[in-house]
Protein backbone atom coordinates (compact mmCIF):
# COMPACT_ATOMS: atom_id res chain seq x y z
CA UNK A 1 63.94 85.48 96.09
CA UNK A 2 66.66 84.64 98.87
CA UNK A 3 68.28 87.39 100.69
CA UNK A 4 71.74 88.12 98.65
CA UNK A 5 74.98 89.31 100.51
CA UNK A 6 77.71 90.76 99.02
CA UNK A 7 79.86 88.21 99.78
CA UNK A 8 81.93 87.65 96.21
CA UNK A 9 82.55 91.76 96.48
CA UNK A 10 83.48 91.76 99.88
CA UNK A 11 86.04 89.10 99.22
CA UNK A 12 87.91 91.73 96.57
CA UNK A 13 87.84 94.25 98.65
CA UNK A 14 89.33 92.85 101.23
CA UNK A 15 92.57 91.82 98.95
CA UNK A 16 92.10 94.78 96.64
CA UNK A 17 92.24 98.37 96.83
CA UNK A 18 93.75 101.57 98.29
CA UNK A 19 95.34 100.36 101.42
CA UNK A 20 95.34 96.83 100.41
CA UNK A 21 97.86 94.06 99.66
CA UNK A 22 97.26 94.32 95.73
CA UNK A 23 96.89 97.64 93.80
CA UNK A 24 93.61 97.66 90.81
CA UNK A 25 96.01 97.11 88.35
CA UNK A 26 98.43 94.57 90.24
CA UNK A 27 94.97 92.78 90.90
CA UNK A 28 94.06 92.64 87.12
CA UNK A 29 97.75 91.56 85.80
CA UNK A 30 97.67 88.43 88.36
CA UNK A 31 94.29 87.53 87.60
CA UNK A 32 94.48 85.10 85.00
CA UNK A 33 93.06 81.61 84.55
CA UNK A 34 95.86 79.02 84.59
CA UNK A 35 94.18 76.97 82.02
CA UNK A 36 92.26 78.98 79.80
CA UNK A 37 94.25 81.80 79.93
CA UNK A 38 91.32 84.16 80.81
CA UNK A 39 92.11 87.36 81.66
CA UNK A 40 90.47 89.82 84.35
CA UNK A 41 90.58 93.40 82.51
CA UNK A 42 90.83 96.94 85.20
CA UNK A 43 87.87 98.10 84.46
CA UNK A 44 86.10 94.37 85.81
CA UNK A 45 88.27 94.83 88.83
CA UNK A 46 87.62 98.12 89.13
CA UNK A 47 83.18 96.69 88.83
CA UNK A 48 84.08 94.23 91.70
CA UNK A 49 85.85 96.05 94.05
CA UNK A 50 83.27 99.26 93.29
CA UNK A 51 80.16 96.74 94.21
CA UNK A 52 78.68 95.99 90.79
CA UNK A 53 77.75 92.66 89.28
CA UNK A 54 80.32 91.36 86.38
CA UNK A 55 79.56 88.33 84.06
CA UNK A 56 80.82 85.40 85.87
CA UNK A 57 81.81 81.77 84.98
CA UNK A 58 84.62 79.25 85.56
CA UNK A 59 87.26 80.67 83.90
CA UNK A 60 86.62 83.97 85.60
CA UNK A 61 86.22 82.53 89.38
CA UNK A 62 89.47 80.76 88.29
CA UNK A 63 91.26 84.33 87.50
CA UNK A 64 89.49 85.86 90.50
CA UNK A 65 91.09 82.84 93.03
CA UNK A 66 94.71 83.11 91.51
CA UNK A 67 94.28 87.23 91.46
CA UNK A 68 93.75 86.77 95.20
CA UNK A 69 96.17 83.88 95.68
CA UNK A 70 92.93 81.97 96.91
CA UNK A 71 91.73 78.61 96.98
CA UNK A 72 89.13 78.24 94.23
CA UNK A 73 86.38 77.06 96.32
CA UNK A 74 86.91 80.07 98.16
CA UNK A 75 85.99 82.19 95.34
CA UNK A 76 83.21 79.90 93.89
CA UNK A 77 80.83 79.76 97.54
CA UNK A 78 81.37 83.62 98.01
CA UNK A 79 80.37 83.50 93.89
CA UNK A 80 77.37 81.18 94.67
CA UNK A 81 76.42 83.31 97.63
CA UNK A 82 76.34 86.55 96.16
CA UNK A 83 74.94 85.49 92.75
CA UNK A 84 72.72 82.67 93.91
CA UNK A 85 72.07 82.73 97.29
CA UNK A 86 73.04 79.82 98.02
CA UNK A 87 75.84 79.19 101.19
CA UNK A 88 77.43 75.62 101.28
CA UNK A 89 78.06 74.52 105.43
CA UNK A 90 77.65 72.85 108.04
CA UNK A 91 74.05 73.82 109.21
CA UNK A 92 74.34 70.94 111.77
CA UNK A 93 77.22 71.95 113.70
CA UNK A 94 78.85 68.14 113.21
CA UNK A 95 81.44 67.89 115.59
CA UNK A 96 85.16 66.99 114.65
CA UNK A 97 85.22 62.92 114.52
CA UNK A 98 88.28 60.30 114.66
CA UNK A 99 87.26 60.08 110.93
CA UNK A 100 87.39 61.88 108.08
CA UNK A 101 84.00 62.92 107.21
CA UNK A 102 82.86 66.29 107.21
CA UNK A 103 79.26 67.64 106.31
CA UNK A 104 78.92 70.40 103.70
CA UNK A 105 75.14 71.29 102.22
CA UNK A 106 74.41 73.56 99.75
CA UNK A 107 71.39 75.43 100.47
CA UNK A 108 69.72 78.54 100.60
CA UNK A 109 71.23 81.89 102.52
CA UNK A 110 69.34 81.70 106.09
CA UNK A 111 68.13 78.42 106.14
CA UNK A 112 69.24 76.18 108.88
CA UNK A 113 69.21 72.90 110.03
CA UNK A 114 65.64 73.03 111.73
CA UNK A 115 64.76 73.85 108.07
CA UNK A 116 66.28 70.67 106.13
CA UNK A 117 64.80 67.69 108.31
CA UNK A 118 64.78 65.64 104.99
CA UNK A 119 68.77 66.48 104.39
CA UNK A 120 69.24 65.63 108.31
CA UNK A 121 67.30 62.05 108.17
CA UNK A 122 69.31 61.51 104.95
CA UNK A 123 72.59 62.37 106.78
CA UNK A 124 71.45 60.12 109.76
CA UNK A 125 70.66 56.95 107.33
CA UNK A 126 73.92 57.40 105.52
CA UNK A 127 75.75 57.10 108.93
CA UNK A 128 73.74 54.25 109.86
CA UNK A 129 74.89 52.28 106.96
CA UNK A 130 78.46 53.12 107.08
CA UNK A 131 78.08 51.53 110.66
């Protein structure tokens, strides 16, 4: 099984809590899912900012991000991280090019790019027919 951070936690507590920006219950009455209307009760914040797994899925990444005042994909890779395993980057260190192309894998906490050859040959084709 792949070494699991905390990383979906971590991101709560750094918005939430005593000595943070947003208050428990200020946390719970912003986090709401613009389009299903899913709601974030205390007692879930009060789970995620204490450490302890919660039932996740769209609508409640979606209530978690506009809680936080977040980007979405934020919430989602620390989500995927901490409930999967699984970190989306660079693991190639692509530099910063004239265009507008920029190299994000999902794979598995740890890994890097001496590990995916495969997604690196695939990368390197894909250029070479863009060429």
């Amino acid at each position: 099984m792949p070494d699991q951070t905390d990383a979906l936690t971590r991101l709560v507590q750094e918005h939430v809590g005593e000595g943070r920006a947003l208050s428990v219950r200020a946390f719970a009455q912003r986090a709401v899912d613009p389009k299903s209307g899913t709601r974030i009760s205390k007692s879930t914040v009060g789970n995620l900012v204490q450490g302890h797994r919660i039932k996740i899925g769209p609508e409640v990444l979606a209530a978690i991000a506009t809680g936080l005042g977040v980007p979405l994909s934020v919430v989602q890779a620390a989500a995927m991280q901490q409930y999967l395993g699984v970190v989306v980057d660079d693991p190639f260190g692509t530099p910063a090019g004239d265009e507008d192309v920029v190299v994000r894998v999902a794979h598995e906490a740890g890994k890097t790019a001496e590990d995916m050859p495969t997604v690196r040959a695939f990368l390197d084709w894909a250029e070479r027919r863009e060429q």
